[in-house]
N, C-alpha and C. Protein backbone atom coordinates (compact mmCIF):
# COMPACT_ATOMS: atom_id res chain seq x y z
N UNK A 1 77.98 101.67 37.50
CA UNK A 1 77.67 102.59 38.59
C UNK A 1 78.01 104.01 38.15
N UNK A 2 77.45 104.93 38.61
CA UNK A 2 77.69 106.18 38.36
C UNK A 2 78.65 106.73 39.06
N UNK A 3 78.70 108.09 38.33
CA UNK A 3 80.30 108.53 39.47
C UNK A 3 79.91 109.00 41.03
N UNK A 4 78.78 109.11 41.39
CA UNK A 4 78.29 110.04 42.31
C UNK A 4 78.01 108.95 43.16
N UNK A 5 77.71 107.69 42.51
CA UNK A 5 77.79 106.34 43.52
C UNK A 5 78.76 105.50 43.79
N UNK A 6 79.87 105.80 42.77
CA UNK A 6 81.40 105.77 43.42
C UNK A 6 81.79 106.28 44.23
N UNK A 7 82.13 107.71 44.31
CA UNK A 7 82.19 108.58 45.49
C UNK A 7 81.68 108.35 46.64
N UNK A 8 79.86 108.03 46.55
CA UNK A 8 79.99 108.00 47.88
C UNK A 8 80.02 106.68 48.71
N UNK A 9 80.16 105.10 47.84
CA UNK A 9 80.91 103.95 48.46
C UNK A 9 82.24 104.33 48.89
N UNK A 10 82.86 105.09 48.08
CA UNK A 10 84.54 105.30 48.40
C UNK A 10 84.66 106.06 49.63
N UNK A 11 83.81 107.30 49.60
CA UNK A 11 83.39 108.37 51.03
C UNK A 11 83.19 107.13 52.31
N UNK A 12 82.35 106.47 51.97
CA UNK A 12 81.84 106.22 53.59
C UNK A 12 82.94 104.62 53.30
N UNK A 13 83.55 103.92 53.13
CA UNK A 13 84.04 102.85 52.99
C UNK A 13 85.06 103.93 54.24
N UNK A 14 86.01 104.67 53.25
CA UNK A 14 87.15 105.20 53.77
C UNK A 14 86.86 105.97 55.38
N UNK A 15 85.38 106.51 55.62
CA UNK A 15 84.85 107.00 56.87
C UNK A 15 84.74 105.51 57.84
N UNK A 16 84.44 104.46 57.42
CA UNK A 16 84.19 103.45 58.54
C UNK A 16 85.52 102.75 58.71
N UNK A 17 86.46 102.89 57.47
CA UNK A 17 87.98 102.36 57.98
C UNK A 17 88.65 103.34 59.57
N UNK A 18 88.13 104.58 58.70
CA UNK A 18 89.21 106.25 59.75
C UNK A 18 87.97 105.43 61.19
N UNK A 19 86.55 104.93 60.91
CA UNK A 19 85.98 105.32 62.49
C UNK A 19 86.39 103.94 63.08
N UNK A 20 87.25 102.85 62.45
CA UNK A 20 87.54 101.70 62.86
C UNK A 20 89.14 101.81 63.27
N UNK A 21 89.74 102.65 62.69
CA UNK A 21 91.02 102.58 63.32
C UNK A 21 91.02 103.73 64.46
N UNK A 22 90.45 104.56 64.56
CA UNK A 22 90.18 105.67 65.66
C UNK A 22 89.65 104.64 66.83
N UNK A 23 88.73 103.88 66.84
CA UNK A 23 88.73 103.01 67.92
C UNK A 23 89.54 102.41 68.42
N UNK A 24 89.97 101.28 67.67
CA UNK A 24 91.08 100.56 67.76
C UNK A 24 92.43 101.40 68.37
N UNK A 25 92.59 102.52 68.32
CA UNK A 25 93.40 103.02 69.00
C UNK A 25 93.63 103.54 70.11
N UNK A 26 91.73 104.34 70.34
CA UNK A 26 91.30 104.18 71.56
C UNK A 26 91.04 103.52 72.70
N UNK A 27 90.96 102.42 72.32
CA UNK A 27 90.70 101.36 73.13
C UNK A 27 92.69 100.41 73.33
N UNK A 28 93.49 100.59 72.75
CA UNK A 28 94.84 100.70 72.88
C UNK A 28 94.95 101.81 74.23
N UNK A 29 94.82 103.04 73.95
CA UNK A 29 95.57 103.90 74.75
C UNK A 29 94.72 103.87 76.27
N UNK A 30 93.55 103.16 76.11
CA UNK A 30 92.37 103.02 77.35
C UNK A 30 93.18 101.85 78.59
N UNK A 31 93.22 100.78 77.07
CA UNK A 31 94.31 99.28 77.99
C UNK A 31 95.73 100.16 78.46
N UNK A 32 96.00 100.48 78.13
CA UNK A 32 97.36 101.06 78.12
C UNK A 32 97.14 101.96 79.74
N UNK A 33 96.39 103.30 79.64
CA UNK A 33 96.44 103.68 80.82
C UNK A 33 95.68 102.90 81.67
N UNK A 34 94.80 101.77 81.40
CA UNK A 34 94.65 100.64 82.95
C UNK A 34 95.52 100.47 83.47
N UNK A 35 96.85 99.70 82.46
CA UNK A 35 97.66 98.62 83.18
C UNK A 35 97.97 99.73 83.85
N UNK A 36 98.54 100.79 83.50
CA UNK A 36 99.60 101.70 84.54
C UNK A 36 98.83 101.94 85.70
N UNK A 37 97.60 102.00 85.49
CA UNK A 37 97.05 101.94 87.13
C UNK A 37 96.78 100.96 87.68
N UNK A 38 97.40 99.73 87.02
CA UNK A 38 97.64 98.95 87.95
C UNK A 38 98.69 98.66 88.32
N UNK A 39 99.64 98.97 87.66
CA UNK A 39 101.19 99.35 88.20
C UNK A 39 101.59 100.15 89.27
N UNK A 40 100.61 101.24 89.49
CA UNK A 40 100.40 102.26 90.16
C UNK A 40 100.09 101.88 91.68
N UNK A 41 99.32 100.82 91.31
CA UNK A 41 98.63 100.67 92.20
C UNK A 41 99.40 99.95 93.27
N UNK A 42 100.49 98.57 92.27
CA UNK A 42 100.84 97.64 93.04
C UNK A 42 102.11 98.42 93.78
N UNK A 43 102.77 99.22 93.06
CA UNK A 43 103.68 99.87 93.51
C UNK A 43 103.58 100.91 95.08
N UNK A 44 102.26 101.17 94.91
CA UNK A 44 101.73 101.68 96.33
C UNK A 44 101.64 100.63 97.54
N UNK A 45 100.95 99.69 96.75
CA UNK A 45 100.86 98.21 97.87
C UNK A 45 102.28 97.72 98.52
N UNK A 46 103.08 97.87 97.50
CA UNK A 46 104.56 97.13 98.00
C UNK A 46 105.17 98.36 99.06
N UNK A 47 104.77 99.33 98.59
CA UNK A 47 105.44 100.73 99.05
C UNK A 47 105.00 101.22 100.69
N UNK A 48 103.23 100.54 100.95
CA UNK A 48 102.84 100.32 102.10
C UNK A 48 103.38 99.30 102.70
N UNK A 49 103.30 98.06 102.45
CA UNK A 49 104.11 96.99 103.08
C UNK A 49 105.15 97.10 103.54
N UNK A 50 105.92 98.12 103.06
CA UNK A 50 107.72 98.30 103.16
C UNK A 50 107.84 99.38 104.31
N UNK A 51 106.79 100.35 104.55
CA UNK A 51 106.13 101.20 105.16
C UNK A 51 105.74 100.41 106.99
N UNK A 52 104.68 99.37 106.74
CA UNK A 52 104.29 98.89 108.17
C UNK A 52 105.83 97.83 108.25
N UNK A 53 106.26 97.51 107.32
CA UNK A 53 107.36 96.71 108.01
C UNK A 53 108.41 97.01 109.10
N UNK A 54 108.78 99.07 108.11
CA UNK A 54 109.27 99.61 108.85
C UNK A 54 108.94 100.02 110.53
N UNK A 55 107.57 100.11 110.38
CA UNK A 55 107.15 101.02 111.62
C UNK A 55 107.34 99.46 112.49
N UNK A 56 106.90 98.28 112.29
CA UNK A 56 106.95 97.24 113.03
C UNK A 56 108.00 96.91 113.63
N UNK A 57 109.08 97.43 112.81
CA UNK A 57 110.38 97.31 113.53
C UNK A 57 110.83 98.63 114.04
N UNK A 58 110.05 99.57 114.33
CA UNK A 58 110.41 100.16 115.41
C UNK A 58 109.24 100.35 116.06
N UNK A 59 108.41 99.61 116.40
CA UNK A 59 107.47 99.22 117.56
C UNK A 59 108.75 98.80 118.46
N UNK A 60 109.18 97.03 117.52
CA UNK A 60 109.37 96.02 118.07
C UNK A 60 111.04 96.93 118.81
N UNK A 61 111.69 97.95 118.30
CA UNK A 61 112.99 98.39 118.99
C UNK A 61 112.71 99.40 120.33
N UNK A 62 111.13 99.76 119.87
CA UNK A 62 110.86 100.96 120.81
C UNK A 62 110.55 100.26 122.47
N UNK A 63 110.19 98.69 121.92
CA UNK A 63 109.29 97.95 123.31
C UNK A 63 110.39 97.56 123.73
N UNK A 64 111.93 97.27 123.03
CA UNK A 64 113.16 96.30 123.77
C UNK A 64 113.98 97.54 124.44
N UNK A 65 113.42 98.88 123.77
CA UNK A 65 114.64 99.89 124.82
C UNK A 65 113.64 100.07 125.87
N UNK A 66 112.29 99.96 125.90
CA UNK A 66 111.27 100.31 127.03
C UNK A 66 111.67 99.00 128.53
N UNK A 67 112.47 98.20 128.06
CA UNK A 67 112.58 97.16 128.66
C UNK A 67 113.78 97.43 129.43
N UNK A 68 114.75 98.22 129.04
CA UNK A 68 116.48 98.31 128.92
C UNK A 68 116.05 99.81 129.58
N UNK A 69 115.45 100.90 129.26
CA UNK A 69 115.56 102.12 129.73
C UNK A 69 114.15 102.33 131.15
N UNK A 70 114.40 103.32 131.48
CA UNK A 70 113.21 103.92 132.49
C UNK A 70 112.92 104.80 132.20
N UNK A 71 111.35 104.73 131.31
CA UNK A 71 110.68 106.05 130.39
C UNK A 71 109.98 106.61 131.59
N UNK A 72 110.04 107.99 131.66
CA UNK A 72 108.74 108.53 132.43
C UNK A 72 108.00 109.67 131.42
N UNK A 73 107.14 110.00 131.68
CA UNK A 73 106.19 110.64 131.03
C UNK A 73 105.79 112.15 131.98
N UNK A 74 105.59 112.99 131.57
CA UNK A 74 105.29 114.28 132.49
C UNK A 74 103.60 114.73 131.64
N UNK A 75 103.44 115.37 132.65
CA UNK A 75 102.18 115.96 132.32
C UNK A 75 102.37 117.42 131.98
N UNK A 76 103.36 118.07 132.48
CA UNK A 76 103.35 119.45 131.50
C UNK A 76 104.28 119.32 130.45
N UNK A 77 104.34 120.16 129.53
CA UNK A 77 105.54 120.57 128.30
C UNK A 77 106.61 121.13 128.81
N UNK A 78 107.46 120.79 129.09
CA UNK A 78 108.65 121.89 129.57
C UNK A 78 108.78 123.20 128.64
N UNK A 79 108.59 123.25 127.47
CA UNK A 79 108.48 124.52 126.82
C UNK A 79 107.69 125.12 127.02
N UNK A 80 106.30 124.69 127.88
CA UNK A 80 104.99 125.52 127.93
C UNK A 80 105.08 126.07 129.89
N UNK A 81 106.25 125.78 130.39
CA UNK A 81 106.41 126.12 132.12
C UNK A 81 106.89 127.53 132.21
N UNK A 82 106.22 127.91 133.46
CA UNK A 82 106.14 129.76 133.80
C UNK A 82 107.49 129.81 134.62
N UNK A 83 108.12 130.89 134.26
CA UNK A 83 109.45 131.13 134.71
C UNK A 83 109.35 132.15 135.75
C-alpha cells in the first residue's frame, strides 16, 4: 500500500473510533439525564402525596373543631367597615 493509502485508512479508522466513542457518550449523558427526571419526577409525586395527606388532615381537624366550636361567617370585612 502506499503511504497516502495508509494515511487515509489510519485518518478515517481513527475518525469512526472519535465518532463511535462521542456517541457512546452521548447517549450515556442522555440515559443519565432521563433517570434524573425520573427521580425528579418521583420525588414530586411523593412530595404531592405528603402534601394532600397534609391538607386531609386538616380538612379532617377543621370538620371536628366545626363540630366542637360555633363558626359564623359575616358578609362584610371588618377591615373594609365605615367608621
Amino acid at each position: 500500500m502506499s503511504q497516502g493509502a495508509k494515511l487515509t485508512l489510519a485518518g478515517t479508522t481513527l475518525g469512526a473510533i472519535g465518532i463511535v466513542i462521542f456517541v457512546h457518550y452521548g447517549q450515556q449523558a442522555e440515559r443519565a439525564a432521563m433517570h434524573a427526571g425520573v427521580i425528579r419526577d418521583m420525588e414530586q409525586q411523593k412530595l404531592k402525596r405528603e402534601r394532600q395527606a397534609d391538607f386531609e388532615m386538616q380538612r379532617a381537624l377543621e370538620q371536628e373543631y366545626r363540630k366542637i366550636q360555633t363558626v359564623s361567617t359575616t358578609d362584610q370585612d371588618p377591615s373594609n367597615e365605615k367608621m
